[in-house]
Structures are given as C-alpha cells and as structure tokens.
Protein backbone atom coordinates (compact mmCIF):
# COMPACT_ATOMS: atom_id res chain seq x y z
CA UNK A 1 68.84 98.13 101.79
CA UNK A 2 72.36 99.04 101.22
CA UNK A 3 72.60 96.73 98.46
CA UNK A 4 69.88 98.74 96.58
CA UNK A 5 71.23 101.78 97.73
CA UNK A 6 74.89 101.24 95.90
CA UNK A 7 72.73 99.93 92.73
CA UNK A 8 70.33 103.05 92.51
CA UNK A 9 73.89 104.57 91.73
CA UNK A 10 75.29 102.97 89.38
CA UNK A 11 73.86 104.39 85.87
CA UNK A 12 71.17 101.99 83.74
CA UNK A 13 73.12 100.12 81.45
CA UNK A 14 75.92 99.11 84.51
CA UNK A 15 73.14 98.27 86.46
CA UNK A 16 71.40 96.03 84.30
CA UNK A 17 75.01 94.32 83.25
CA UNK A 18 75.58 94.05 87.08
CA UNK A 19 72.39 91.89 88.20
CA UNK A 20 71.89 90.20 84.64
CA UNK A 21 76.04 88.72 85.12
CA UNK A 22 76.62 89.22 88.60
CA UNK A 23 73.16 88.14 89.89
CA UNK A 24 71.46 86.21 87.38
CA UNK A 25 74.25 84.66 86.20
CA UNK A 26 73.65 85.17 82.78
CA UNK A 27 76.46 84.75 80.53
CA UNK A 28 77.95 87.75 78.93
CA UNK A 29 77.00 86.74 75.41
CA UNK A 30 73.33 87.19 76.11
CA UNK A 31 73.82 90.06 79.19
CA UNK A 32 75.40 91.83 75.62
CA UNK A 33 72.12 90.90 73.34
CA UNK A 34 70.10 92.70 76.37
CA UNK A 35 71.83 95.56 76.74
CA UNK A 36 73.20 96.20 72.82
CA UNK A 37 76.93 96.04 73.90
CA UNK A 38 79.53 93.82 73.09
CA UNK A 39 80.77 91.16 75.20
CA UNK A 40 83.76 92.59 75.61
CA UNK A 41 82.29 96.13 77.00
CA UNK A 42 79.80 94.42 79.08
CA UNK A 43 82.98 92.55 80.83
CA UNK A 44 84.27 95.98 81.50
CA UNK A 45 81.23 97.13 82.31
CA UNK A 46 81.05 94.47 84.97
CA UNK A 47 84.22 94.98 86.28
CA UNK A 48 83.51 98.38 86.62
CA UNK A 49 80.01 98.06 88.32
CA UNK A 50 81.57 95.51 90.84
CA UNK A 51 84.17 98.10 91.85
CA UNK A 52 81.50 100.78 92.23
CA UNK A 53 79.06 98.50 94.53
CA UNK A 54 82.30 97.47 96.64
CA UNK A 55 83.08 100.98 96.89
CA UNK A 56 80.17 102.31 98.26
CA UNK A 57 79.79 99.93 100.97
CA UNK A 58 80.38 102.18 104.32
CA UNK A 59 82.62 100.98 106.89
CA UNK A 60 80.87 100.00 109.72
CA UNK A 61 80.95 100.70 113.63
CA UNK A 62 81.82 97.22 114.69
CA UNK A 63 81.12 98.25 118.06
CA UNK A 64 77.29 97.75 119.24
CA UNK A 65 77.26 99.42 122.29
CA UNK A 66 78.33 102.43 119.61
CA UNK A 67 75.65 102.03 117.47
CA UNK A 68 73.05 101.72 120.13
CA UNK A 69 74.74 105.23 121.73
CA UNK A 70 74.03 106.73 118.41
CA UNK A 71 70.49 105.46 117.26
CA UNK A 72 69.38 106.27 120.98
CA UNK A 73 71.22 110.25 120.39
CA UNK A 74 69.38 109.80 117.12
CA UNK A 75 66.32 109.37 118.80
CA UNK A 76 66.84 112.18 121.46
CA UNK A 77 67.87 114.55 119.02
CA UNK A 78 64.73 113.92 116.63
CA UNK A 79 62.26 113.45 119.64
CA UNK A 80 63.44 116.95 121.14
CA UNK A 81 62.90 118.69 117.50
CA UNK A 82 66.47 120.16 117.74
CA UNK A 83 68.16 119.78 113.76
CA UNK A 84 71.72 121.31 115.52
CA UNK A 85 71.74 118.19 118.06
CA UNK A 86 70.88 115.71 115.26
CA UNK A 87 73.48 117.47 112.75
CA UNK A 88 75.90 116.10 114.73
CA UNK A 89 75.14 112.63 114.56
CA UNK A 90 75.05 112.83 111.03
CA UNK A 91 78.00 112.66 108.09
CA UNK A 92 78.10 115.35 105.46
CA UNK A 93 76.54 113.53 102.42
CA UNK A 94 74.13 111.06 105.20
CA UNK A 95 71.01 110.44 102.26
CA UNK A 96 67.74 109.38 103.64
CA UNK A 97 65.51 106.99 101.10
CA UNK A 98 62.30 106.48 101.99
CA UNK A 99 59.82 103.29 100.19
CA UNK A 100 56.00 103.80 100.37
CA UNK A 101 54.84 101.94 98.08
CA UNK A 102 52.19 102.35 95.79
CA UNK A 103 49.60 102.78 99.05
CA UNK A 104 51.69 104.79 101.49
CA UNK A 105 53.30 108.53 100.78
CA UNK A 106 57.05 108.68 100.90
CA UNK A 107 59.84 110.82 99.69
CA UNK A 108 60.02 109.97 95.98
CA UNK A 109 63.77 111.38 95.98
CA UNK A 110 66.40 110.37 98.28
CA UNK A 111 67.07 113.22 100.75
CA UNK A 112 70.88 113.76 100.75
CA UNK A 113 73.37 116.41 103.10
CA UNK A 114 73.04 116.55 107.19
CA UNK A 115 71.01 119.63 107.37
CA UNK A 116 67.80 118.43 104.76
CA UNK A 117 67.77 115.15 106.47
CA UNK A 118 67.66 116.54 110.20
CA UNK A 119 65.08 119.30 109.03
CA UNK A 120 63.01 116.02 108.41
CA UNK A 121 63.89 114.06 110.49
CA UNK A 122 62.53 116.49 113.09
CA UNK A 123 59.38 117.72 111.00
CA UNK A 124 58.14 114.10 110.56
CA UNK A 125 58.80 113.73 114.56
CA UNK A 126 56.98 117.05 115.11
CA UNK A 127 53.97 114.93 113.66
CA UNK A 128 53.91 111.93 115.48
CA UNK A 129 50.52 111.29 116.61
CA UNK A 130 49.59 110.85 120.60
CA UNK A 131 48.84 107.08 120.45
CA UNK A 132 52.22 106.97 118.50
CA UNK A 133 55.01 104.54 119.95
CA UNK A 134 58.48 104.33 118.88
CA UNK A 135 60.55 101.35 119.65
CA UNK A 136 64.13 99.82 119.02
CA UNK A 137 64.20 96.71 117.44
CA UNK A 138 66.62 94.60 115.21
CA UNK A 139 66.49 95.67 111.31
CA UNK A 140 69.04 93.29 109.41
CA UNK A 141 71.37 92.27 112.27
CA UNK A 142 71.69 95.97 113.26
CA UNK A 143 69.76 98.91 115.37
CA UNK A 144 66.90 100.20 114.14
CA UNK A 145 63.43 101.98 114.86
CA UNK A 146 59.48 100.62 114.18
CA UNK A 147 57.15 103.67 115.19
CA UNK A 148 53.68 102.32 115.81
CA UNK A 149 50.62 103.92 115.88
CA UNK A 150 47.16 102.64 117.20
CA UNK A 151 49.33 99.32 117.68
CA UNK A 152 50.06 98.84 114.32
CA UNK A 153 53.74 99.29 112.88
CA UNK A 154 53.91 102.42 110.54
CA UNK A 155 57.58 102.69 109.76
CA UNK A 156 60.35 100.78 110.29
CA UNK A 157 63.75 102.87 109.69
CA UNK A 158 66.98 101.14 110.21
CA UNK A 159 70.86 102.83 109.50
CA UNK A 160 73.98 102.76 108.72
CA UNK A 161 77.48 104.27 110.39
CA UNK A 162 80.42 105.57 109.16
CA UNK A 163 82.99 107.81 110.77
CA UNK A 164 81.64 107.16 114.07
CA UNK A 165 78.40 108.64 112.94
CA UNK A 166 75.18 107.85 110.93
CA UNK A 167 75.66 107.88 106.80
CA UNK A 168 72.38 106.37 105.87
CA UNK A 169 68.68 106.32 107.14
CA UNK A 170 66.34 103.84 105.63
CA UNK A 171 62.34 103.76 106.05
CA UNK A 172 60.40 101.34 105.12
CA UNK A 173 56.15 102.55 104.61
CA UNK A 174 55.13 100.02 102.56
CA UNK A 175 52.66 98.47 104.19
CA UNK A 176 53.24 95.03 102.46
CA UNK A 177 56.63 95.12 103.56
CA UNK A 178 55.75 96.44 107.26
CA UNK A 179 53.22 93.30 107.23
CA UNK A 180 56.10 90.73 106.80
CA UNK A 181 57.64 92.53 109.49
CA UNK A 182 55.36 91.95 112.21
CA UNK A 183 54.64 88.24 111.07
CA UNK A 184 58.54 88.03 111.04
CA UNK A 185 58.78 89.76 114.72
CA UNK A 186 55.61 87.19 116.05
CA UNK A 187 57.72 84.06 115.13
C-alpha cells in the first residue's frame, strides 16, 4: 500500500517510465516509444521517479510495542468519537486512501491533513453497526484493524508511523480483496 501510495504521486508520464523500466524491466529504447520521449529523458525521468518513490517512504517506528500503543490510542480515540484525542495521534499532512472497488463505496479522493481525517475517522465509527466487531490483526508485517460485521470482514485498515505518530491510514473495502484476506487468515 505504500508502494502505490508514493506512485499515485508521481505525475503520469514518471509513473509510467517508473514501472515500464523499473518494474517491467523494459529497456529504455521502447519505455521511450511508449511514452514519446527520448531515451535520454526517460533515463532522467527514471532517475528522477526513483528519487521521488525513495523519498516518500516514511521512517518507521521500529519499536512494536510503539506501534501497538498507538493503533490501540487510535482505536480509543475513534471508538470514543473525540477528533481532539485522535488529532494527536496524527501528523500534519497524515492522508487517508480508501479502495472500494467497483462493488463497495469508498472515498474516491485521498483524505489528507489531521483534522479531515479524524472528522472521519470518528463519523465512520459513529456508524458502526451493533453486531459490528473490530479486531487487531497483522496487515503486511505491521498493526492493523479488520472491523467485521455479521461475522464477515468489512474493512481491513492498516498504517503507517512517522514522528512517533500515525502518517498514513489505509482501508481496504473491496470485497475481492477482503475475500483473500480471510482465506489468507484461515491458512
């Protein structure tokens, strides 16, 4: 997720240079027939896209303990419908991107700045139905949420931490996606 996160910055044209050389392994010769560059600019282009993904990785808490203290303030905060409380967990510029699918209703946009994303964090909370369950599970190696309801998953949000706070909430709707998640949790 952060992967596509630093790519959904980079503009178009570095973007498709980036996964056509970088991931594809396409030489530059035909990246440059895809993208009507030269291959000089697409080298430059590559270079340049590299140094943008590299630099938008966060630095992480190393510590676990840590992140489990936050996602579980996180929680608290969100569960108690207090924005102020779950502010202060968050970074300035933490974004919130949400994927639904073509079945499921997400944000289309990414929700960006510590008082829009605690706003809905706590709104969506405020809706949580009664036979709704909320439980901490691995996402990727790290902390993260699946929120149940009727026993079936319905979201499965995991983060990331900078600064000794959270930068970056992910939720995953799609329920083709929340499927291979529950096979993947059986095994």
């Amino acid at each position: 997720l952060g992967f596509l996160t630093a790519l959904d910055r980079l503009d178009p044209v570095d973007r498709a240079v980036f996964l056509l050389r970088d991931v594809f392994d396409l030489p530059y010769d035909q990246v440059a027939g895809a993208v009507d560059r030269t291959e000089t600019a697409c080298r430059q282009i590559a270079s340049r896209a590299r140094r943008r993904v590299r630099q938008d990785r966060p630095a992480r808490i190393d510590s676990p303990p840590r992140r489990r203290e936050l996602l579980d303030s996180f929680l608290t905060a969100v569960l108690s419908g207090d924005p102020a409380e779950l502010q202060d967990l968050l970074t300035e510029d933490v974004v919130h991107i949400s994927d639904g699918g073509a079945e499921r209703h997400a944000a289309r946009r990414p929700i960006v700045g510590r008082d829009r994303v605690a706003r809905f964090f706590c709104n969506i909370a405020a809706r949580l139905p009664d036979d709704g369950r909320i439980e901490l599970v691995g996402v990727n190696g790290a902390p993260g949420v699946l929120v149940s309801v009727a026993g079936q998953p319905n979201i499965v949000v995991s983060f990331e931490f900078r600064d000794d706070r959270i930068s970056a909430v992910h939720a995953v709707l799609n329920p083709g996606k929340l499927a291979a998640a529950q096979e993947a949790r059986r095994r």
